[in-house]
Protein backbone atom coordinates (compact mmCIF):
# COMPACT_ATOMS: atom_id res chain seq x y z
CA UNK A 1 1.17 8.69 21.41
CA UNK A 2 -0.26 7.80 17.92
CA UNK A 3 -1.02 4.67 16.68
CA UNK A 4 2.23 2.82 15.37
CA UNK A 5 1.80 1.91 11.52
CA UNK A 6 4.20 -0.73 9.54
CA UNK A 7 5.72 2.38 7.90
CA UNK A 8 7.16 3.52 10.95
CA UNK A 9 10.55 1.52 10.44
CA UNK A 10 10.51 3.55 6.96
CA UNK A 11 10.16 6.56 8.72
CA UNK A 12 13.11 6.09 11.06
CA UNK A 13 15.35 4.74 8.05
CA UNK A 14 14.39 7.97 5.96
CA UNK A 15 15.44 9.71 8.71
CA UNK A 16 18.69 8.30 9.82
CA UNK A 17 19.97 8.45 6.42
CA UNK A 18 19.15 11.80 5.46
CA UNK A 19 20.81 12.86 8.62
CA UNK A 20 23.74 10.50 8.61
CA UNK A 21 24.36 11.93 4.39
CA UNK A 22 23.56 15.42 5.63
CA UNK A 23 26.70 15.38 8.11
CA UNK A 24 28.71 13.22 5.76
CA UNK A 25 28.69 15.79 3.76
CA UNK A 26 29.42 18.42 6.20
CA UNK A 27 26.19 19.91 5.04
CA UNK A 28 23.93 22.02 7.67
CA UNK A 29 20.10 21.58 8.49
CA UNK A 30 19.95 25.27 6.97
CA UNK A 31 21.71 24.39 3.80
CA UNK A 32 19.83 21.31 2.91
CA UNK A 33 17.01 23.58 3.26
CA UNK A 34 18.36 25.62 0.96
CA UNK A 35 19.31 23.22 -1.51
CA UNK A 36 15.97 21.29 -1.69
CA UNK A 37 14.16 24.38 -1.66
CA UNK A 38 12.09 23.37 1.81
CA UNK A 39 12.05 24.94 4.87
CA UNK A 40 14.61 24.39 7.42
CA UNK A 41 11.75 23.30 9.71
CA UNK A 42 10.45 21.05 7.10
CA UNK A 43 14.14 19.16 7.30
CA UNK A 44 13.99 19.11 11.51
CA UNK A 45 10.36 17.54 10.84
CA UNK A 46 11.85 14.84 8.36
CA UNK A 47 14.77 14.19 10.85
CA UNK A 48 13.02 14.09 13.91
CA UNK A 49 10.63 11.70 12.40
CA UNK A 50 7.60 14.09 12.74
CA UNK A 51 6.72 14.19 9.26
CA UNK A 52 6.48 11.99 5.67
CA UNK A 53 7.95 13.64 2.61
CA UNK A 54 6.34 13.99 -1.04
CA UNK A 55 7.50 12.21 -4.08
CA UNK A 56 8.64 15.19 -5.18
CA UNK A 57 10.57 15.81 -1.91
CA UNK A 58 12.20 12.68 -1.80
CA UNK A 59 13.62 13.15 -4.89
CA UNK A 60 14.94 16.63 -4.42
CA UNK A 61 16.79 15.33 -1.33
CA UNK A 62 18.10 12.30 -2.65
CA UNK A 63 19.82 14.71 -5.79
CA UNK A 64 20.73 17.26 -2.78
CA UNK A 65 22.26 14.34 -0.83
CA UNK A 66 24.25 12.61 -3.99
CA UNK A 67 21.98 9.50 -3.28
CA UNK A 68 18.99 7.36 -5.25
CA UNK A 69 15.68 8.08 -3.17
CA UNK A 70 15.23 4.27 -2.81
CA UNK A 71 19.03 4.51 -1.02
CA UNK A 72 16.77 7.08 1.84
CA UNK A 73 14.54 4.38 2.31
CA UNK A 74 16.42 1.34 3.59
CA UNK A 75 18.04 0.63 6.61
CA UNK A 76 21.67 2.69 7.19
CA UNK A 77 23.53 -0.32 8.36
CA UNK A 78 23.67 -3.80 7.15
CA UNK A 79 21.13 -5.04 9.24
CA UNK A 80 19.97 -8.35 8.03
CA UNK A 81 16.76 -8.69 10.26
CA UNK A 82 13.25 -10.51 9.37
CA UNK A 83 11.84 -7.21 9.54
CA UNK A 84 13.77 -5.10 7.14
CA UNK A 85 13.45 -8.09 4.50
CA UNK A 86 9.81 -7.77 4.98
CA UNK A 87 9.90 -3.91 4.49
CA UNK A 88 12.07 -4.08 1.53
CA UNK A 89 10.67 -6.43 -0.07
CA UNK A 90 7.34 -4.82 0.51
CA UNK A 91 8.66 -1.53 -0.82
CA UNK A 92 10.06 -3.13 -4.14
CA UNK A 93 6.76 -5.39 -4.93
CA UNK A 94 4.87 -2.25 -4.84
CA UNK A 95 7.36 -0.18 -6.50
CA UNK A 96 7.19 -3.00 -9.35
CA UNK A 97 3.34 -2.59 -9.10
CA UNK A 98 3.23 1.15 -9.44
CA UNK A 99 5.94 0.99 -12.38
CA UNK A 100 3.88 -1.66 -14.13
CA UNK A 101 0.64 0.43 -13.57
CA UNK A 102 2.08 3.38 -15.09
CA UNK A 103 3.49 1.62 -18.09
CA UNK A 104 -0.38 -0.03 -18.61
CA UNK A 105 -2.04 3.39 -18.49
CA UNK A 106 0.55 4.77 -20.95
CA UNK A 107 0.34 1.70 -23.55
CA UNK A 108 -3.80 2.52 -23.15
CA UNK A 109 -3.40 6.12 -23.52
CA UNK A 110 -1.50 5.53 -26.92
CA UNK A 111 -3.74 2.45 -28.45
CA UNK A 112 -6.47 4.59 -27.28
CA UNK A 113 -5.60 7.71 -29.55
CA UNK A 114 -4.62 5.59 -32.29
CA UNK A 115 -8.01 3.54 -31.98
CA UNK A 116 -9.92 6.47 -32.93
């Protein structure tokens, strides 16, 4: 078996949910498929926990799904454990970091081109 990382609770929360929204919505393996424009094996992957998804991916699912990607990401029930307050609040300080990071490299791209 492969080496557990600290993502792995991420992994089985991205899965649960995108299964538990799939059947909510009465919606196959085969359609979501469909609808996100992946493979259907790319979806048994993501559900079976075998696999991470792309940005890109996420997103595509979350719109498929009627959800916000973040709403993939945490856990289904109301579990209030040490553990998922870690990962969440993990998840958000570096979502806050990569937002910030992209707002600095876009306030330097447009000083920079009116510097010169």
């Amino acid at each position: 078996m492969g080496k557990i990382t600290k993502f792995e609770p991420l992994r089985a929360y991205l899965s649960a949910n995108i299964k538990a929204r799939r059947e909510a919505l009465n919606i196959s393996q085969e359609r979501l498929a469909e609808l996100a424009s992946i493979s259907v094996q790319m979806v048994k992957r993501i559900e079976g926990q075998r696999t991470w998804v792309s940005d890109k991916m996420l997103l595509n699912l979350a719109e498929v799904l009627g959800v916000s990607a973040f709403q993939l990401l945490v856990p289904l029930n109301n579990e209030k454990t040490s553990e998922n307050y870690s990962l969440v609040s993990s998840l958000l300080k570096n979502l806050k970091q990569n937002i910030q990071d992209d707002i600095n490299s876009r306030f330097d791209s447009i000083g920079g081109s009116y510097a010169n």
